[in-house]
N, C-alpha and C. Protein backbone atom coordinates (compact mmCIF):
# COMPACT_ATOMS: atom_id res chain seq x y z
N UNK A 1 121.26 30.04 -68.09
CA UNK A 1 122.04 29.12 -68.90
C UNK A 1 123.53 29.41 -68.76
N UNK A 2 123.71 30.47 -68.58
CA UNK A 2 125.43 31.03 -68.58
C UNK A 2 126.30 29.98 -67.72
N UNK A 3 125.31 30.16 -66.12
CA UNK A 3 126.51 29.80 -65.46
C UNK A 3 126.69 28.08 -65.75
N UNK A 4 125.76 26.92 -66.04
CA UNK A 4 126.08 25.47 -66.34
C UNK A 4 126.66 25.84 -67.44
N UNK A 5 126.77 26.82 -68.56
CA UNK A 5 127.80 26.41 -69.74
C UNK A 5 129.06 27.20 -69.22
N UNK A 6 129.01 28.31 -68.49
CA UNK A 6 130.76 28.41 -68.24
C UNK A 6 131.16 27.12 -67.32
N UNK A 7 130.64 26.21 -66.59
CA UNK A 7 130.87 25.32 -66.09
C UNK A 7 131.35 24.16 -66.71
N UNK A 8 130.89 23.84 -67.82
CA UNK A 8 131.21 22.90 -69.09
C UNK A 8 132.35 23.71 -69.67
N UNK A 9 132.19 24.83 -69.94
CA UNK A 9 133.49 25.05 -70.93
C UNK A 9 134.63 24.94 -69.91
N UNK A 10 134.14 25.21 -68.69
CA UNK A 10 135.73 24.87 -67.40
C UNK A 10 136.39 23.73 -67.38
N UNK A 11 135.25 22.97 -67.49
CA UNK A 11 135.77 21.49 -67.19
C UNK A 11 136.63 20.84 -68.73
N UNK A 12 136.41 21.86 -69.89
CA UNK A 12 136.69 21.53 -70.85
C UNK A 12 135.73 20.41 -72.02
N UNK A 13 135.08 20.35 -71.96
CA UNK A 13 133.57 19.36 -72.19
C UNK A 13 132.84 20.22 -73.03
N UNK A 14 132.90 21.52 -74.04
CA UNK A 14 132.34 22.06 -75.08
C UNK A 14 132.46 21.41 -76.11
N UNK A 15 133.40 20.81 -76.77
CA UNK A 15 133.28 20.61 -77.73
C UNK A 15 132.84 18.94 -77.88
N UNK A 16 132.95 17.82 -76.49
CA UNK A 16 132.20 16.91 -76.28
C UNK A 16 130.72 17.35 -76.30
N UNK A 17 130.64 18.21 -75.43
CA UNK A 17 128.55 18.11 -75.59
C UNK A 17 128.43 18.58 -77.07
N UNK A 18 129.23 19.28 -77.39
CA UNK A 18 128.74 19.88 -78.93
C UNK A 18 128.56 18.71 -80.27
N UNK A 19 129.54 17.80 -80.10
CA UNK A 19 129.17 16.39 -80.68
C UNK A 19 128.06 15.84 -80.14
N UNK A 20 128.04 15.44 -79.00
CA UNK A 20 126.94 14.89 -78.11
C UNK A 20 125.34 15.15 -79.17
N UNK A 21 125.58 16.70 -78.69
CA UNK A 21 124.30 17.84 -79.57
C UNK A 21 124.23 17.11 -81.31
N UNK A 22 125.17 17.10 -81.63
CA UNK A 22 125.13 16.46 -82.99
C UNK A 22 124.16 15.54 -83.23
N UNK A 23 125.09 14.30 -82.77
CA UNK A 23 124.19 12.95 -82.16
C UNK A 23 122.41 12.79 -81.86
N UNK A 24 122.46 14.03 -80.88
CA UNK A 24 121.50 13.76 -80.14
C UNK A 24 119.85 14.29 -80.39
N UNK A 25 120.49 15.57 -81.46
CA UNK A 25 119.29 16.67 -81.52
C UNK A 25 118.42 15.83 -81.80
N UNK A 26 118.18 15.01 -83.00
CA UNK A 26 116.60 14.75 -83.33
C UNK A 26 115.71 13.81 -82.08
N UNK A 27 116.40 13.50 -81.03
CA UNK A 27 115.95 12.69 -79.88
C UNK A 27 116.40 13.25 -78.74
N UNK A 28 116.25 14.93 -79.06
CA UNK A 28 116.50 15.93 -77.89
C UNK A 28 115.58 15.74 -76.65
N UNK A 29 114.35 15.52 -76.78
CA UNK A 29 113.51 15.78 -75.73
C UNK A 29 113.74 13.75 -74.86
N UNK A 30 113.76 13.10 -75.77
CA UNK A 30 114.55 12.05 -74.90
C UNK A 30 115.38 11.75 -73.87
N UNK A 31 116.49 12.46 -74.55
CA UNK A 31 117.46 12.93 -74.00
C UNK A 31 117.92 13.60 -72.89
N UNK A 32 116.44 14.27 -72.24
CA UNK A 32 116.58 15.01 -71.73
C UNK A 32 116.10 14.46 -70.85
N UNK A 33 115.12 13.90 -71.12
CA UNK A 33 114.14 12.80 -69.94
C UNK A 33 115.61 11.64 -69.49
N UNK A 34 116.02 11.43 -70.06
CA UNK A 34 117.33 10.86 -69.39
C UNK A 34 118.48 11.20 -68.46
N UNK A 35 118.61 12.75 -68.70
CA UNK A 35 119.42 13.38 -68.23
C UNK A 35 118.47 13.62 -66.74
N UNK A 36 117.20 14.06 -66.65
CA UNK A 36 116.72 15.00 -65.69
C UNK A 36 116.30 13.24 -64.68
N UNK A 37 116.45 12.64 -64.96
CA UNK A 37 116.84 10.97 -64.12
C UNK A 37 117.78 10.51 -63.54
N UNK A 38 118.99 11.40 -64.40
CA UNK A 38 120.80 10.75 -64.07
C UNK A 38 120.94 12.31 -63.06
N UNK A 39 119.95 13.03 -62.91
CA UNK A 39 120.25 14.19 -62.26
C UNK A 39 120.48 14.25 -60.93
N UNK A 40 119.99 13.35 -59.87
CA UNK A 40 119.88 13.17 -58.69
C UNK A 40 121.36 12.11 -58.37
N UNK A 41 121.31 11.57 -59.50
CA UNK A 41 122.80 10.90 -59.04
C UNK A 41 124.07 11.74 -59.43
N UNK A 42 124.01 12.37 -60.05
CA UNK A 42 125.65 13.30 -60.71
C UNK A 42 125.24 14.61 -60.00
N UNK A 43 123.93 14.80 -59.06
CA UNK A 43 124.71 15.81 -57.93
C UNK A 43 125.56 15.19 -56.86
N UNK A 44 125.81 13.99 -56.52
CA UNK A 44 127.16 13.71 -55.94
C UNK A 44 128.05 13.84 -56.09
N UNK A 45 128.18 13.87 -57.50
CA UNK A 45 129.59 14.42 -58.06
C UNK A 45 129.48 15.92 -58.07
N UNK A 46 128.47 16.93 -57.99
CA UNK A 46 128.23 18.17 -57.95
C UNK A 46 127.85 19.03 -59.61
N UNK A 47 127.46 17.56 -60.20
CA UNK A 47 126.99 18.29 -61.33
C UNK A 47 125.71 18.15 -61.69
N UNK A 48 124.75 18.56 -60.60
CA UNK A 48 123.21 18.76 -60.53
C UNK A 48 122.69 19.84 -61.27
N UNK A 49 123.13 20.94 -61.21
CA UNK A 49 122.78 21.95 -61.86
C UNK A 49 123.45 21.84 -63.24
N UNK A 50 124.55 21.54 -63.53
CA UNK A 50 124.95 21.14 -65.30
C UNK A 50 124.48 20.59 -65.26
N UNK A 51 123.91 19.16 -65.27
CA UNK A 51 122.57 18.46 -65.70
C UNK A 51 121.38 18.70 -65.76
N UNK A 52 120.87 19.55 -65.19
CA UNK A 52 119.59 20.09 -65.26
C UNK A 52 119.17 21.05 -66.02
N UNK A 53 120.53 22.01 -66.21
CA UNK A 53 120.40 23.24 -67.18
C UNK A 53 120.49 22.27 -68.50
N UNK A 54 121.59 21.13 -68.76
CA UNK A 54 121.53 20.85 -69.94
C UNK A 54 120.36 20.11 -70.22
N UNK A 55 119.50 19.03 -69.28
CA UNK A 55 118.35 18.71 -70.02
C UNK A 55 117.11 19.61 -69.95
N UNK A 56 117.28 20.87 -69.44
CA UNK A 56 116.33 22.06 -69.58
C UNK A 56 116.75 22.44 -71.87
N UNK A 57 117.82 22.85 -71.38
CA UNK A 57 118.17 23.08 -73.05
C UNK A 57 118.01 21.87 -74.52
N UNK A 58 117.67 20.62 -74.05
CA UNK A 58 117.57 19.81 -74.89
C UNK A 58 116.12 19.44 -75.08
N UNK A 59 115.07 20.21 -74.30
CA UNK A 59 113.83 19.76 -74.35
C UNK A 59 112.89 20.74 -75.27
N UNK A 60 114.04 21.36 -76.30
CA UNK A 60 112.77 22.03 -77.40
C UNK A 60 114.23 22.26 -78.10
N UNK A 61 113.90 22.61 -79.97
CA UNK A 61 115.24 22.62 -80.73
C UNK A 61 115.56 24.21 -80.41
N UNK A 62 114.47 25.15 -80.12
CA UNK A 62 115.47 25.99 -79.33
C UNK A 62 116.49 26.26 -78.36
N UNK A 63 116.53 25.16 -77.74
CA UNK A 63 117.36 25.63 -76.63
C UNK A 63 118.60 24.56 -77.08
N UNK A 64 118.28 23.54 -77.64
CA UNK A 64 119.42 22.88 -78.43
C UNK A 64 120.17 23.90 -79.30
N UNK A 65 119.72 24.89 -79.63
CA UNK A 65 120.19 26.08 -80.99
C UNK A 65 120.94 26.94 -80.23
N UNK A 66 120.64 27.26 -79.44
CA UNK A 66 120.68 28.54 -78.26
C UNK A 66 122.43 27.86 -77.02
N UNK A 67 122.11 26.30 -77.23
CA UNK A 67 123.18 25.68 -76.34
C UNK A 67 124.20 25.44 -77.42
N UNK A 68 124.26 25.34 -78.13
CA UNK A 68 125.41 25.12 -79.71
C UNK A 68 125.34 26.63 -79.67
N UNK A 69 125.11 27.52 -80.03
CA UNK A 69 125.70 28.79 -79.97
C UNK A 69 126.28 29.43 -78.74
N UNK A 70 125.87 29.44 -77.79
CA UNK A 70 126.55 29.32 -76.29
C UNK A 70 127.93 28.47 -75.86
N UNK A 71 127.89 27.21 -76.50
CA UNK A 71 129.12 26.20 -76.40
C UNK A 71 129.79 27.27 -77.68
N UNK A 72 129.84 27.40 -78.67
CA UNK A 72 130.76 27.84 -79.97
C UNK A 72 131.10 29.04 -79.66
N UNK A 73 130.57 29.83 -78.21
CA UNK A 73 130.93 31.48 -78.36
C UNK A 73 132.41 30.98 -77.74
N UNK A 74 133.38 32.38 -77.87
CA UNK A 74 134.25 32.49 -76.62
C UNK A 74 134.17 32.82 -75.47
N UNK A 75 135.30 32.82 -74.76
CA UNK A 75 135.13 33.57 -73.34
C UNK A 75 135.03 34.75 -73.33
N UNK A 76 135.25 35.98 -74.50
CA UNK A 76 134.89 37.04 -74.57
C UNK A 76 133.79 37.79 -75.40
N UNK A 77 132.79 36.55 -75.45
CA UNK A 77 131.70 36.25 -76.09
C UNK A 77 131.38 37.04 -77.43
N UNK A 78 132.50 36.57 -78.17
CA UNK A 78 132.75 36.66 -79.67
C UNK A 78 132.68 35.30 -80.31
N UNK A 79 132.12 35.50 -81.60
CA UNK A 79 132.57 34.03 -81.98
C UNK A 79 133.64 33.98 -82.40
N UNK A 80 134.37 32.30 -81.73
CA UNK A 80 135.76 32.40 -82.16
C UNK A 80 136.19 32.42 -83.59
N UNK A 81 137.60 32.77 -83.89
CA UNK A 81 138.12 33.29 -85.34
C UNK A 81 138.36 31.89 -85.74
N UNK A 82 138.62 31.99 -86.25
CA UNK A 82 139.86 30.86 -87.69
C UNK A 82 141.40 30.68 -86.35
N UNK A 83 141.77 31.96 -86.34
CA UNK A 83 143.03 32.13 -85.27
C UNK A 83 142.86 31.29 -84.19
N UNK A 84 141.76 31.22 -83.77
CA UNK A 84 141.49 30.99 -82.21
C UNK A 84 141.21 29.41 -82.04
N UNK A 85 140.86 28.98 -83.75
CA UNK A 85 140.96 27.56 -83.59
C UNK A 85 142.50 26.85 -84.05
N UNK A 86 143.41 27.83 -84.23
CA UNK A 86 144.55 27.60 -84.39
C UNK A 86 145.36 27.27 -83.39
């Protein structure tokens, strides 16, 4: 899971999927069946593996739990402060 979410947090897109996640949890496993469809087309753009890790993580509320705590850590895998959202 590490390396598609340091990939998202690169591109800057944490705190979009983290809404997304909002939205989406109770029709996670949907969601995912959607994603692992749009997967063969957004590896052209080279985001085959972020799509796949993320509809791997949306297909049980664990890994939805596990991907919201992963998006909310930092880069020095602390959770960020009060400061850090300053």
């Amino acid at each position: 899971m590490d390396n598609w979410v340091a990939d998202i947090k690169a591109r800057g897109w944490a705190r979009a999927i983290s809404l997304m996640l909002d939205a989406i949890e109770p029709l996670g496993a949907l969601g995912a069946q959607a994603l692992y469809v749009a997967q063969p087309a957004m590896s052209v753009f080279g985001l085959g593996e972020t799509i796949r890790g993320l509809a791997s993580a949306l297909e049980t509320p664990q890994g939805i739990a596990e991907l919201r705590a992963a998006l909310e850590e930092s880069p020095d895998n602390h959770p960020p402060s009060e400061q850090d959202e300053q």
